[in-house]
N, C-alpha and C. Protein backbone atom coordinates (compact mmCIF):
# COMPACT_ATOMS: atom_id res chain seq x y z
N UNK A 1 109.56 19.62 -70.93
CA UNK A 1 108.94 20.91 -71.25
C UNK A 1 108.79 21.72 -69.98
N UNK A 2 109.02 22.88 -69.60
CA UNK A 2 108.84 23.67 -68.57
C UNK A 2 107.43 24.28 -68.66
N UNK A 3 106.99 24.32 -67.51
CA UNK A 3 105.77 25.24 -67.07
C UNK A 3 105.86 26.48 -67.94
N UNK A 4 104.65 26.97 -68.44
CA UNK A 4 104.76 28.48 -68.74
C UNK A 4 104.36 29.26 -67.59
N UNK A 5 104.76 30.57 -67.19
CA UNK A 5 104.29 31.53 -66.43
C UNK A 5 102.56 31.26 -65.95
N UNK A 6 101.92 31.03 -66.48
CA UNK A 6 100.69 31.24 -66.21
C UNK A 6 100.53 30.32 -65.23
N UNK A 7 101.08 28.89 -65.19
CA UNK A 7 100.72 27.60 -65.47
C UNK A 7 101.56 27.86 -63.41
N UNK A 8 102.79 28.41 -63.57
CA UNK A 8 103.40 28.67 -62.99
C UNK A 8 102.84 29.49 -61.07
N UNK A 9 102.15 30.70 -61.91
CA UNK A 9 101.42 32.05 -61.43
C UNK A 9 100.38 30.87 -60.63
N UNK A 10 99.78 30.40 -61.47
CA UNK A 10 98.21 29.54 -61.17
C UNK A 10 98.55 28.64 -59.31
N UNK A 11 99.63 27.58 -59.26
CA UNK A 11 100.44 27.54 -58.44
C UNK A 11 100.77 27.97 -57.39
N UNK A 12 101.29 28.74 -57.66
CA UNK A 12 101.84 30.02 -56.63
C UNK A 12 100.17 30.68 -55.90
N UNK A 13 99.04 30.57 -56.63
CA UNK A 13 98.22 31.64 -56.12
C UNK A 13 97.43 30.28 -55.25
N UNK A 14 97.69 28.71 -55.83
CA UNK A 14 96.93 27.74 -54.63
C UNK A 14 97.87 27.49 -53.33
N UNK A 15 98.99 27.35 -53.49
CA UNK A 15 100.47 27.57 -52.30
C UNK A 15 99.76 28.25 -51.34
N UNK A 16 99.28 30.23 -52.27
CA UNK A 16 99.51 30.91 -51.08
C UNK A 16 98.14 30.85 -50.34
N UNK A 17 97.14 30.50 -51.25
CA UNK A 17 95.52 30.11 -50.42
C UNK A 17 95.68 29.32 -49.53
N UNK A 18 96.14 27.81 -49.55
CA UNK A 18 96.33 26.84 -48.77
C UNK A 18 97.27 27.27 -47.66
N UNK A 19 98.51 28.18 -47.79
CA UNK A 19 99.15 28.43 -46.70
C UNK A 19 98.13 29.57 -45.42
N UNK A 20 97.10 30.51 -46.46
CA UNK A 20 96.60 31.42 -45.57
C UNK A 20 96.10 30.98 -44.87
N UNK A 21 94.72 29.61 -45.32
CA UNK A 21 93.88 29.01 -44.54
C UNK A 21 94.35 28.07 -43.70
N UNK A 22 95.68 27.44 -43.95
CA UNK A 22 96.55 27.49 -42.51
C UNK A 22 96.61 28.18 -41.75
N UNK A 23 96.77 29.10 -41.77
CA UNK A 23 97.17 30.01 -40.83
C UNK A 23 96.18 30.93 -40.34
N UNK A 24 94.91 31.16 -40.78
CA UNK A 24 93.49 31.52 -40.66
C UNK A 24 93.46 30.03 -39.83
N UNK A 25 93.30 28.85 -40.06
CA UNK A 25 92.91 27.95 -38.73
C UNK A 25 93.64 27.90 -37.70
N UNK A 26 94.51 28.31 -37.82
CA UNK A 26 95.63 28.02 -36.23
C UNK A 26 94.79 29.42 -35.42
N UNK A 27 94.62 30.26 -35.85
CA UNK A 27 94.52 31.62 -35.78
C UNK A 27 92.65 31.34 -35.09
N UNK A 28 92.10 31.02 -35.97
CA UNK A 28 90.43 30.91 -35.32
C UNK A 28 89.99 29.65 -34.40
N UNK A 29 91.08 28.67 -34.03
CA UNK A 29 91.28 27.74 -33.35
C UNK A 29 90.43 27.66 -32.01
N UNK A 30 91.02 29.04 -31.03
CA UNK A 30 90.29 28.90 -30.17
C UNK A 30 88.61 29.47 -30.09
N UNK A 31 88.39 30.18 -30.98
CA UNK A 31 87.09 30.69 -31.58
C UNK A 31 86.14 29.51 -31.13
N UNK A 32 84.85 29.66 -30.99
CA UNK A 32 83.55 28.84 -31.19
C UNK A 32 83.56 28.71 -32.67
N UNK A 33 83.43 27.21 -33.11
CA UNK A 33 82.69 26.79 -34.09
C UNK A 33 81.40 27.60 -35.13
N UNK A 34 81.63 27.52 -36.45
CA UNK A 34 80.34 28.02 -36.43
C UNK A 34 79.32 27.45 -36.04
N UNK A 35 78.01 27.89 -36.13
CA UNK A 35 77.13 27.76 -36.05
C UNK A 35 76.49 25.81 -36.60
N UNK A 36 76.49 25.73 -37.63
CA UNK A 36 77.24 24.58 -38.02
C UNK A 36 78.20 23.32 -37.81
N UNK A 37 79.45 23.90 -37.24
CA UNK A 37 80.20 23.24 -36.72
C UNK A 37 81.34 22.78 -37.38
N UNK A 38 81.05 23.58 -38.95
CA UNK A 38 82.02 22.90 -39.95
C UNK A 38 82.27 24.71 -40.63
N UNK A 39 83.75 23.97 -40.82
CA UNK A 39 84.70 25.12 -41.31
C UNK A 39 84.69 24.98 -43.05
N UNK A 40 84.59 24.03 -43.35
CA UNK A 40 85.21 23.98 -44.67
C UNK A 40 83.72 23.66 -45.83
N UNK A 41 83.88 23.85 -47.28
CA UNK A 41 82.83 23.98 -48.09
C UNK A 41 83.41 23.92 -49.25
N UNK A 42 82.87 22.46 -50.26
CA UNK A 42 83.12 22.44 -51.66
C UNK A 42 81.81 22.26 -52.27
N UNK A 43 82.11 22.68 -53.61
CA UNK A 43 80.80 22.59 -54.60
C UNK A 43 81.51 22.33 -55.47
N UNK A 44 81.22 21.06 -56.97
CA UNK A 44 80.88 21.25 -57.60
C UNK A 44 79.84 21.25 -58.66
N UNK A 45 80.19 21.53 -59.67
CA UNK A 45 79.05 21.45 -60.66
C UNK A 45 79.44 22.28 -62.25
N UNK A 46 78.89 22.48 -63.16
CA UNK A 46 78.76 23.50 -64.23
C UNK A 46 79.07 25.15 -64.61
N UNK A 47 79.70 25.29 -65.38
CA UNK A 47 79.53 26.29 -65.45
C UNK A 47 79.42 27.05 -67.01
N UNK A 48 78.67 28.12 -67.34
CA UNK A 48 79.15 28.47 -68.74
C UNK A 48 79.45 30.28 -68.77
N UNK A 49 80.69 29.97 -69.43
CA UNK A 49 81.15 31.28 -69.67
C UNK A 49 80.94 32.22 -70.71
N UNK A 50 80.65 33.26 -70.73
CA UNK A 50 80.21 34.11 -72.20
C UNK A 50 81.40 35.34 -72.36
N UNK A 51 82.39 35.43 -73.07
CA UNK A 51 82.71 36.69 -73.01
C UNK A 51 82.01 37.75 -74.02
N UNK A 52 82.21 39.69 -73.42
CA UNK A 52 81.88 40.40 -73.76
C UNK A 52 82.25 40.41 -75.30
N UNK A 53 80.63 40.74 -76.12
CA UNK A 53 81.24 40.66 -77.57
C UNK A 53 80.34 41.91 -77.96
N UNK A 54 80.30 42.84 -77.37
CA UNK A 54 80.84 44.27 -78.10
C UNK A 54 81.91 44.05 -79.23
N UNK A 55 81.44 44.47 -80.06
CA UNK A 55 82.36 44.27 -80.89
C UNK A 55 83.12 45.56 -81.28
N UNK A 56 82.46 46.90 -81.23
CA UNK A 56 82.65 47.87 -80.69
C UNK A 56 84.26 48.46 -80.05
N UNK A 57 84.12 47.35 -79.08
CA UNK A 57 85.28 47.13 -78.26
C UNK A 57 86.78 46.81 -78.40
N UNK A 58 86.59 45.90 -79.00
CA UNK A 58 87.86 44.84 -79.83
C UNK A 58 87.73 44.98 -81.04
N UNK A 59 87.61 45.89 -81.89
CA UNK A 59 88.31 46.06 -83.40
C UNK A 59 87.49 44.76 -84.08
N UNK A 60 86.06 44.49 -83.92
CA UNK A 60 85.47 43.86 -84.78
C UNK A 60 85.45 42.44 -84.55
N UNK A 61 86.19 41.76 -82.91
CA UNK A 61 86.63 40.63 -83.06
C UNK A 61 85.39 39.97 -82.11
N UNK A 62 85.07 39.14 -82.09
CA UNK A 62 84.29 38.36 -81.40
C UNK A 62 84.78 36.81 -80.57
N UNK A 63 83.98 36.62 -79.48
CA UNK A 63 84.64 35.13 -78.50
C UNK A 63 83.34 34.77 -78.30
N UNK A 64 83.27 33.28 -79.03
CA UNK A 64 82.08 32.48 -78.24
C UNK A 64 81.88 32.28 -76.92
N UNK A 65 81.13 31.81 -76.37
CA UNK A 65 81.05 31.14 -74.88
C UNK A 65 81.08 29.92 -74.97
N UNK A 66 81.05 29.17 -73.66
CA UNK A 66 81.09 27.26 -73.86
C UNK A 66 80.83 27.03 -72.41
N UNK A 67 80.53 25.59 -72.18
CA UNK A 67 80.16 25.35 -70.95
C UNK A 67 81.90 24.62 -70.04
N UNK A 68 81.93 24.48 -68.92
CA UNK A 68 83.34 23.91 -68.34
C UNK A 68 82.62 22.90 -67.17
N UNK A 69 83.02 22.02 -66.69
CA UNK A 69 82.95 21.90 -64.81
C UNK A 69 83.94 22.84 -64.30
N UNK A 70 83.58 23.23 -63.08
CA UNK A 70 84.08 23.88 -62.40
C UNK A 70 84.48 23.34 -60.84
N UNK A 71 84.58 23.74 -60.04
CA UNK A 71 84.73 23.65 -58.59
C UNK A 71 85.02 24.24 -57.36
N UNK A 72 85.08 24.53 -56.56
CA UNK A 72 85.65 25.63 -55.59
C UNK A 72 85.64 24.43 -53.73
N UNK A 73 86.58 25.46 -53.33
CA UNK A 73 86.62 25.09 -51.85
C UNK A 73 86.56 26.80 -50.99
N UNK A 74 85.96 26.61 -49.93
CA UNK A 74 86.00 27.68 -49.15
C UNK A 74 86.31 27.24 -47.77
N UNK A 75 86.91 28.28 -47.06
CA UNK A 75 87.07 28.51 -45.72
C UNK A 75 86.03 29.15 -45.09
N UNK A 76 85.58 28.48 -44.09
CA UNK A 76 84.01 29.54 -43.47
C UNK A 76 85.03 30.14 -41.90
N UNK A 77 85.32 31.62 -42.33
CA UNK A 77 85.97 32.05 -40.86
C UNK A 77 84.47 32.46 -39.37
N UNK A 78 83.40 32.54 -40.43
CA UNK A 78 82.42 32.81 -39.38
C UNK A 78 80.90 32.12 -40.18
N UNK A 79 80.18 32.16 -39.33
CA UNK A 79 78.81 31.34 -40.55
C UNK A 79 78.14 32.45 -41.60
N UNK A 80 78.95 33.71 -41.49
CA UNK A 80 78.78 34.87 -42.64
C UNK A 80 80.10 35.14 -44.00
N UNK A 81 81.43 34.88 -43.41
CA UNK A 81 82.26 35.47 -43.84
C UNK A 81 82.71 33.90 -44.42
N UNK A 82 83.97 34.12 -45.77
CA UNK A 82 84.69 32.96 -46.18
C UNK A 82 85.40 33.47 -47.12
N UNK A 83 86.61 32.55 -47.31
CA UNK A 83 87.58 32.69 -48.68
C UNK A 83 87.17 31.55 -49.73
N UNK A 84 87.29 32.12 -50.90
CA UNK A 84 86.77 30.54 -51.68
C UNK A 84 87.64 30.49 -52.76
N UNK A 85 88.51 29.30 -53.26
CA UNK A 85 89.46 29.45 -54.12
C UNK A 85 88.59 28.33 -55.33
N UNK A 86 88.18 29.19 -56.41
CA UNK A 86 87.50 29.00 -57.46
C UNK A 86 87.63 28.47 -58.98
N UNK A 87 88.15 27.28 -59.44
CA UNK A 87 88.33 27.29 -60.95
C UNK A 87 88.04 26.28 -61.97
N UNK A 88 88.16 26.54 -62.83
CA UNK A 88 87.35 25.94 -64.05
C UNK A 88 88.54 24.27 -63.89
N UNK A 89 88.08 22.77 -63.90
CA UNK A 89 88.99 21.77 -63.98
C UNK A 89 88.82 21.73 -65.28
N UNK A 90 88.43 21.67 -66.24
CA UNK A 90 88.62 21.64 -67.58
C UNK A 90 88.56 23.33 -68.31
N UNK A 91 88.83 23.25 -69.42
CA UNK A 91 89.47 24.79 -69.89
C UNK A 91 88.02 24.49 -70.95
N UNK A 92 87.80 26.11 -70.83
CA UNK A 92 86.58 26.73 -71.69
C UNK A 92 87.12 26.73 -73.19
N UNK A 93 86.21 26.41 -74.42
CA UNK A 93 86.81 26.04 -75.86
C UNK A 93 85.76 27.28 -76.19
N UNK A 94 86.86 28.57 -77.35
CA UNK A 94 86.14 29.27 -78.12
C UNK A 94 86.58 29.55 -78.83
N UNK A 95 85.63 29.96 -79.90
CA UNK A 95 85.72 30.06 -81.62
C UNK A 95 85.82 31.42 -80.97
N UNK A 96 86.55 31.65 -82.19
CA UNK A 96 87.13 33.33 -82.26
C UNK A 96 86.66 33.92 -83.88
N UNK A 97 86.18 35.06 -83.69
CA UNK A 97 85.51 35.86 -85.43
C UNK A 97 86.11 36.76 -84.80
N UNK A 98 86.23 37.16 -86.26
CA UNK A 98 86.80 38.68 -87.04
C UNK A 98 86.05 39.23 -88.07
N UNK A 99 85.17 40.05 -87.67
CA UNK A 99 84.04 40.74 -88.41
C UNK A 99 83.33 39.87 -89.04
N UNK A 100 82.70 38.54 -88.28
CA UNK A 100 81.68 37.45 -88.57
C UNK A 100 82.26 36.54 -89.18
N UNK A 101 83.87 36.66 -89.22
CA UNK A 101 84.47 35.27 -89.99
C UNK A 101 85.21 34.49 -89.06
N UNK A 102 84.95 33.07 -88.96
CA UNK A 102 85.75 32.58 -87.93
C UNK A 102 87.47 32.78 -88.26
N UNK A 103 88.30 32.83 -87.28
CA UNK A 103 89.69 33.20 -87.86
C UNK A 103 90.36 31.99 -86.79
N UNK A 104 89.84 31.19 -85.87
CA UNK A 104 90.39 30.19 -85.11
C UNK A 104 89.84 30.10 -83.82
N UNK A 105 90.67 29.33 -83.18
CA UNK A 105 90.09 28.99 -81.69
C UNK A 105 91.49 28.84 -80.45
N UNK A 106 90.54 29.30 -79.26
CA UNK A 106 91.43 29.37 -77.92
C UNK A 106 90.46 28.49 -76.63
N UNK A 107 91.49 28.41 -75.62
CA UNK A 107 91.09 27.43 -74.86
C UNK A 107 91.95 28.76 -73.70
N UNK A 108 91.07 28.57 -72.31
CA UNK A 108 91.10 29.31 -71.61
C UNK A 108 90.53 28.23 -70.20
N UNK A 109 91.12 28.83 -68.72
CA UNK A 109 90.86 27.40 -67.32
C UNK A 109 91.35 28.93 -66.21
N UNK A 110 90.06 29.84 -65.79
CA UNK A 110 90.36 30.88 -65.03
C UNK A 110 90.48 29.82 -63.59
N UNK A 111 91.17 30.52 -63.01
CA UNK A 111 91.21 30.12 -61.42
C UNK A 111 91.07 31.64 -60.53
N UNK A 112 90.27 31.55 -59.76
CA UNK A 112 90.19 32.94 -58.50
C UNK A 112 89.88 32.74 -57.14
N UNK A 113 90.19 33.55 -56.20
CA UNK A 113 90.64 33.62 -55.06
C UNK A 113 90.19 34.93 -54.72
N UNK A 114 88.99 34.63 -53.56
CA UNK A 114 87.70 35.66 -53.25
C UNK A 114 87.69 36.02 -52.17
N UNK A 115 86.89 36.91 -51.00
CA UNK A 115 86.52 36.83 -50.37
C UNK A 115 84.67 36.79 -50.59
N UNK A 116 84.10 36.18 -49.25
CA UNK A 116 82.77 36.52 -49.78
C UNK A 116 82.13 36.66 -48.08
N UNK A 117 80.75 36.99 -48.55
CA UNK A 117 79.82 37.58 -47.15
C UNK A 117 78.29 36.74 -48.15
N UNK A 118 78.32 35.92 -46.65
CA UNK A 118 77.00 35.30 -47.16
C UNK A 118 75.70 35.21 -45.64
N UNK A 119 74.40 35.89 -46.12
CA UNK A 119 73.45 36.49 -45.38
C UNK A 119 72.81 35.74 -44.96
N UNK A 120 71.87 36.06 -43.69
CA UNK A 120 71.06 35.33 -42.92
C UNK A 120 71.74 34.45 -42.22
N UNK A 121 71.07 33.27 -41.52
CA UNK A 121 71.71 32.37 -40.66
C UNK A 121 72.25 31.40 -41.39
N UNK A 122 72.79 30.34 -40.54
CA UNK A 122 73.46 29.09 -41.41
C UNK A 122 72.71 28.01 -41.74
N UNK A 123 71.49 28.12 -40.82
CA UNK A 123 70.56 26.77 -41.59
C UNK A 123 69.33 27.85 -42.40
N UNK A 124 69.60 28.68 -42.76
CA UNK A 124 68.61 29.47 -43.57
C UNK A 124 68.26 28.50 -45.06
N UNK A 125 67.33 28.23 -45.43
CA UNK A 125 66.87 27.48 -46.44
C UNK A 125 67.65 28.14 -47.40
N UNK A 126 67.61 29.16 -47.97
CA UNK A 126 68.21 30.38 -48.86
C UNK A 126 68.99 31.43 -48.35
N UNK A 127 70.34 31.05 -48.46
CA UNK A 127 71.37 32.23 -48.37
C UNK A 127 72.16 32.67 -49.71
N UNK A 128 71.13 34.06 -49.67
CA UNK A 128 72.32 34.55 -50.59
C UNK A 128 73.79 35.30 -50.50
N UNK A 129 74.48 35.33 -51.03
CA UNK A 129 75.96 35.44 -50.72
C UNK A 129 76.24 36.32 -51.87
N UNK A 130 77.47 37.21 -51.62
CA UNK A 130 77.86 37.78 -52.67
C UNK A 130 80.00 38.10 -52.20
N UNK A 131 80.33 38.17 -53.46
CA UNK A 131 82.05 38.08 -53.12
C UNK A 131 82.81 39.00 -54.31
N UNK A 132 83.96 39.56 -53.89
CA UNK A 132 85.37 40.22 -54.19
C UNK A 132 86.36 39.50 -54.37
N UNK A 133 87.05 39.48 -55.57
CA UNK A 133 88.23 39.23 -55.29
C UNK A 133 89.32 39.18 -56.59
N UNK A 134 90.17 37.95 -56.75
CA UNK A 134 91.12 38.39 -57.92
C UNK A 134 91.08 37.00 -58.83
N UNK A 135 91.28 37.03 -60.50
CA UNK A 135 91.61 35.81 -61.08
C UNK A 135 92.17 36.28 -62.39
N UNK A 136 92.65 34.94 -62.58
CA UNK A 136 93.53 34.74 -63.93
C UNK A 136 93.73 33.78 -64.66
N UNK A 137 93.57 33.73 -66.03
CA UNK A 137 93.26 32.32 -67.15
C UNK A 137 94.14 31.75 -67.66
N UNK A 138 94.70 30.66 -67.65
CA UNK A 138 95.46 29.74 -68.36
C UNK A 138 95.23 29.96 -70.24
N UNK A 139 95.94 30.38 -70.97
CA UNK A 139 95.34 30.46 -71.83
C UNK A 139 96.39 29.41 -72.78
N UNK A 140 95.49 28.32 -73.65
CA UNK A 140 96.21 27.59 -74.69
C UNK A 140 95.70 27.06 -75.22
N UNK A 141 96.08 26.28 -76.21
CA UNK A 141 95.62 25.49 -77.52
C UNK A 141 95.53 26.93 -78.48
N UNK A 142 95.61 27.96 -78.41
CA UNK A 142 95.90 29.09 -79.65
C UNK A 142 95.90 28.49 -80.93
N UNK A 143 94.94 28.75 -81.58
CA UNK A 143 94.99 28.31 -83.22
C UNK A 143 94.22 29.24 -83.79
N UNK A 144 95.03 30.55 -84.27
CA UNK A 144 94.39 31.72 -84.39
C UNK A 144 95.41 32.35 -85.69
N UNK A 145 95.13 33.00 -86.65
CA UNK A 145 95.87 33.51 -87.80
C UNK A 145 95.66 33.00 -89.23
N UNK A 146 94.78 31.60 -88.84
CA UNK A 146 94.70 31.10 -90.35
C UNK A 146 96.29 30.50 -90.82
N UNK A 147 97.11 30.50 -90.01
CA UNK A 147 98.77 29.38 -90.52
C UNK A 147 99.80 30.24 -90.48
N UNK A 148 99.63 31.81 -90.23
CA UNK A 148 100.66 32.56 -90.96
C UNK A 148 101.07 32.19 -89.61
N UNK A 149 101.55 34.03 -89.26
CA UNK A 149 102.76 34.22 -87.86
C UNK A 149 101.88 33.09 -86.59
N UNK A 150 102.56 33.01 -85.86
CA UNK A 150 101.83 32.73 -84.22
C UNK A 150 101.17 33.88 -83.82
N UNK A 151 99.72 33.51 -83.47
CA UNK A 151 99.26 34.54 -82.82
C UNK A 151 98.94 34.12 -81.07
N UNK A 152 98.84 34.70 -80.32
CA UNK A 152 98.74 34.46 -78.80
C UNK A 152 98.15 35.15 -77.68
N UNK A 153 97.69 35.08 -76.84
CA UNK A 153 97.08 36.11 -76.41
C UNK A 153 97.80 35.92 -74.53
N UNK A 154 98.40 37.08 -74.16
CA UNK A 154 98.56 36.97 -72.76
C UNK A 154 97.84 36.26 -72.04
N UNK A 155 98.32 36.53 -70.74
CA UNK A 155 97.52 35.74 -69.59
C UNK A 155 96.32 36.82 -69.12
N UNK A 156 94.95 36.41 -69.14
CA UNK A 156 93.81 37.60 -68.63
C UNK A 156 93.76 37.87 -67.64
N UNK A 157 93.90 38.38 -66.80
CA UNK A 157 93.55 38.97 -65.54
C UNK A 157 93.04 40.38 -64.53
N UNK A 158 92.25 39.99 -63.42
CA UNK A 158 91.72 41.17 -63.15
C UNK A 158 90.79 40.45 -62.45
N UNK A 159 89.91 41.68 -61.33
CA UNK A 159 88.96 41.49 -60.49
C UNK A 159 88.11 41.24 -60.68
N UNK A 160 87.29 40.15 -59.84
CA UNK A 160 86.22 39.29 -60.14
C UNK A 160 85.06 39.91 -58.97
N UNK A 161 84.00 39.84 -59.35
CA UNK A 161 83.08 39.71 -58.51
C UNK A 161 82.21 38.21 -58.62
N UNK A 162 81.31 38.49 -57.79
CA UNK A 162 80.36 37.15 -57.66
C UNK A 162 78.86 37.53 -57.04
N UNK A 163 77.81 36.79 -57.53
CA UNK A 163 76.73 36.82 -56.38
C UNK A 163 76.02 35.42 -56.91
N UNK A 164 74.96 34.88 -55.50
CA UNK A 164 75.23 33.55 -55.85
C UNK A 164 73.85 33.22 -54.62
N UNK A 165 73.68 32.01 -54.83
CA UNK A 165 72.54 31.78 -53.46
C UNK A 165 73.05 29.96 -53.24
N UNK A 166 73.08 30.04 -51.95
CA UNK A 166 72.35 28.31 -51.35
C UNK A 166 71.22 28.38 -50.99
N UNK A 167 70.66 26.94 -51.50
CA UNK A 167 69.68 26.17 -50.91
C UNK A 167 70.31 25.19 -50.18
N UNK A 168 69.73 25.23 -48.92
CA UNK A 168 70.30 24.35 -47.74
C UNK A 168 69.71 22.47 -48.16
N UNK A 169 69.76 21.96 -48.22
CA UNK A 169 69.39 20.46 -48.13
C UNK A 169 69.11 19.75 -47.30
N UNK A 170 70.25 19.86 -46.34
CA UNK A 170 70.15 19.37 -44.77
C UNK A 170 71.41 19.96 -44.56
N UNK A 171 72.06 19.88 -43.27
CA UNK A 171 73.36 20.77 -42.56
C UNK A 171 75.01 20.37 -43.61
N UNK A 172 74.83 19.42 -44.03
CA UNK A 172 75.97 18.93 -44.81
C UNK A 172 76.03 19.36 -45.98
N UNK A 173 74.69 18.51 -46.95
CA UNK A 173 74.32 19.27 -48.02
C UNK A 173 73.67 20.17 -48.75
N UNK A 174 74.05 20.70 -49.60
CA UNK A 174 72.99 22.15 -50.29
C UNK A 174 73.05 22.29 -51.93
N UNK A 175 72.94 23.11 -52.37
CA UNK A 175 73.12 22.97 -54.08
C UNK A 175 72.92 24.45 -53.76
N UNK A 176 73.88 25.10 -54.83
CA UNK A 176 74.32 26.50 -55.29
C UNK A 176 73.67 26.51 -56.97
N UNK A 177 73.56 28.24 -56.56
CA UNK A 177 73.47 29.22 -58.16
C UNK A 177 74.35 30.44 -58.19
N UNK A 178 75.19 30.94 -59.16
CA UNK A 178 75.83 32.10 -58.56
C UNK A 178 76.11 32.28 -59.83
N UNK A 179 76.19 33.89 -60.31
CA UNK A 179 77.08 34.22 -61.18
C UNK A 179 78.03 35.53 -61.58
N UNK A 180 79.05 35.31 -61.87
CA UNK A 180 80.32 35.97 -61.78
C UNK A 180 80.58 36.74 -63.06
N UNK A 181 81.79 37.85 -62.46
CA UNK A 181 81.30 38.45 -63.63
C UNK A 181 83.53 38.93 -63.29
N UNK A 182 84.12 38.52 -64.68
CA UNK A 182 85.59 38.66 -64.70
C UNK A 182 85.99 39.58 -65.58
N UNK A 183 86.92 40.73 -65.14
CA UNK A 183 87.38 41.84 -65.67
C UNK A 183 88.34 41.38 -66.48
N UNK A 184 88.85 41.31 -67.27
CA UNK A 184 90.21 40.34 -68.34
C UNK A 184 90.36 41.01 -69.52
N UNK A 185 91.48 41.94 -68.82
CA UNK A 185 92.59 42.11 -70.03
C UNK A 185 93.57 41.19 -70.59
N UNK A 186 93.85 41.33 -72.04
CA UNK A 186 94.78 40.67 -72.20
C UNK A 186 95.15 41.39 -73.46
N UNK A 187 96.87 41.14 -73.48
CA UNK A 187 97.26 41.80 -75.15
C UNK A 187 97.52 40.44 -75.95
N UNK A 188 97.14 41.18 -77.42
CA UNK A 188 97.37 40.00 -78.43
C UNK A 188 98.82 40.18 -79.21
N UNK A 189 99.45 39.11 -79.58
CA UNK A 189 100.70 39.05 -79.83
C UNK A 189 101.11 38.13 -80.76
N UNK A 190 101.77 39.19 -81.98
CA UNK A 190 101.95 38.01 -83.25
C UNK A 190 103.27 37.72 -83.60
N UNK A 191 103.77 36.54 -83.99
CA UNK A 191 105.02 36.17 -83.91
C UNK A 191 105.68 36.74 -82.71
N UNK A 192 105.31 37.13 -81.85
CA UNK A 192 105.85 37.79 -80.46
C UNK A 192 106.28 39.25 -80.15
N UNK A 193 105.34 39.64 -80.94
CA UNK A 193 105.11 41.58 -81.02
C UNK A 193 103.94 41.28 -80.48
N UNK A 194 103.40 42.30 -79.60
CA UNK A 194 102.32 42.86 -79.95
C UNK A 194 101.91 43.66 -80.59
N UNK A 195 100.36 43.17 -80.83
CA UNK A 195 99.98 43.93 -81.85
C UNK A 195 98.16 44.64 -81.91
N UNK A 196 97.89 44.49 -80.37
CA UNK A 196 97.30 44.92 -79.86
C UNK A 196 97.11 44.55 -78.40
N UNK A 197 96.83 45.92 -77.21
CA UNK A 197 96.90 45.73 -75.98
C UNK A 197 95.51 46.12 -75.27
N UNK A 198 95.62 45.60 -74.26
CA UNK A 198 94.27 45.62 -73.49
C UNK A 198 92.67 45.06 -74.23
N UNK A 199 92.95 43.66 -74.87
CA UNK A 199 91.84 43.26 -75.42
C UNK A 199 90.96 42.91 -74.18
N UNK A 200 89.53 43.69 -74.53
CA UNK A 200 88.43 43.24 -73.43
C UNK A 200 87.96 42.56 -73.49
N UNK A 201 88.01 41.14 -72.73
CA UNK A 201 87.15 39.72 -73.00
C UNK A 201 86.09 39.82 -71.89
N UNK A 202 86.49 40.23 -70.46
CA UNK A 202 85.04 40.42 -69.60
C UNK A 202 84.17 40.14 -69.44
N UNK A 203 84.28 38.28 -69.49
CA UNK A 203 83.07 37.30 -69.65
C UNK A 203 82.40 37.53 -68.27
N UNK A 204 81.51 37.08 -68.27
CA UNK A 204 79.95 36.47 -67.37
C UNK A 204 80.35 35.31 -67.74
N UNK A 205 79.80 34.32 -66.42
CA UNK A 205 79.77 33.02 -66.35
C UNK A 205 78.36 33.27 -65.05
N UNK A 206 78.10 31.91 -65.69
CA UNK A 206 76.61 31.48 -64.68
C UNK A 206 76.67 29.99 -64.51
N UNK A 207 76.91 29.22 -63.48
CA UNK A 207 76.91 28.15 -62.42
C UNK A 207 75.73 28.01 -61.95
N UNK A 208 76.00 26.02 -61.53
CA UNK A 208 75.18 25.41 -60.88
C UNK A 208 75.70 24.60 -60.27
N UNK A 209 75.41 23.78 -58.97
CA UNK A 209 76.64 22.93 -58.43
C UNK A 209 75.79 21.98 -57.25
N UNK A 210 76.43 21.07 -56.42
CA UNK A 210 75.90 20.85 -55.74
C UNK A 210 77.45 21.08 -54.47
N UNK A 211 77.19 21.49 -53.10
CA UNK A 211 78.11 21.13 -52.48
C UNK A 211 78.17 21.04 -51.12
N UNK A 212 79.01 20.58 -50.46
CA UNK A 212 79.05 19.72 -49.26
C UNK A 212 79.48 20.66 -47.93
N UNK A 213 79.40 20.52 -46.71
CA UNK A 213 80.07 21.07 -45.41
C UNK A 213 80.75 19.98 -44.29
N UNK A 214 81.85 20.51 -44.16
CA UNK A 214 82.83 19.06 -43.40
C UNK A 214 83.72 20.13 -42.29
């Protein structure tokens, strides 16, 4: 079976993170350390996603929310500044309505790639942080139409924001809160027409995590 595009895209966007922060370390090499002494930062933990259900919006259609694990790694270029490459390891499950009737379900696994600016010092008990940047959802398991045509929905994508806080623990460890908020278009497509474009899903997600400095 071949990769689909998305699956493909998803790939290509960890390649080019991992190649930058190569090249961001050769590059900050001779730099002082942060503050800290450590460059690198994972968390995980929880997350639950809600998309926008205006219904208003989408022709009457509605998307549950659900909870995922999540995870992220960041690059700390200074004890303020970082890149953090962000995504769901298991895919978000939602029931889909059509004017209060369920009509099926989709499965969705965003991945994004940020910049962020996070305040105060580095052993600050509480830093809050806030970030920019770009993502895009794996979308599958589609079981949507009730049996007739295939129905499907593009790949979502679009700019993400974030805001978020640590609690410090000790210099290694800390535990995070943050929550994000994803712009996601996508067109819907039956038997492989579309048949509507620019559906607004524009979930909120809200996280909890615990994570480490190395």
């Amino acid at each position: 079976m071949k990769p689909n595009a998305s699956i493909l895209n998803k790939r290509s966007l960890i390649l080019a993170t991992l190649a930058s922060l190569a090249v961001s370390s050769a590059a900050f090499a001779q730099d002082t350390d942060t503050a800290a002494g450590k460059r690198f930062s994972v968390v995980g933990g929880v997350t639950l996603l809600q998309p926008n259900n205006d219904t208003g919006r989408n022709n009457g259609l509605k998307v549950d929310g659900g909870p995922a694990p999540t995870a992220s790694v960041s690059y700390n270029f200074t004890d303020n500044i970082s890149a953090e490459l962000w995504g769901a390891l298991d895919s978000f499950d939602h029931r889909v309505k059509q004017d209060g009737v369920k009509i099926g379900n989709v499965d969705q696994q965003p991945i994004a790639l940020s910049g962020q600016y996070h305040f105060g010092d580095v052993d600050n008990t509480f830093r809050p942080f806030v970030g920019l940047g770009y993502h895009q959802s794996n979308i599958s398991n589609e079981d949507l139409g009730g049996g007739g045509d295939h129905v499907s929905l593009t790949t979502p994508k679009g700019a993400i924001g974030t805001v978020g806080v640590d609690m410090n623990i000790n210099s290694t460890w800390f535990a995070r809160a943050d929550a994000r908020y994803l712009r996601s278009r996508a067109d819907v497509k039956q038997a492989g027409q579309t048949v509507q474009r620019d559906l607004k899903l524009d979930p909120w997600t809200v996280g909890v995590g615990i994570g480490a400095r190395f």
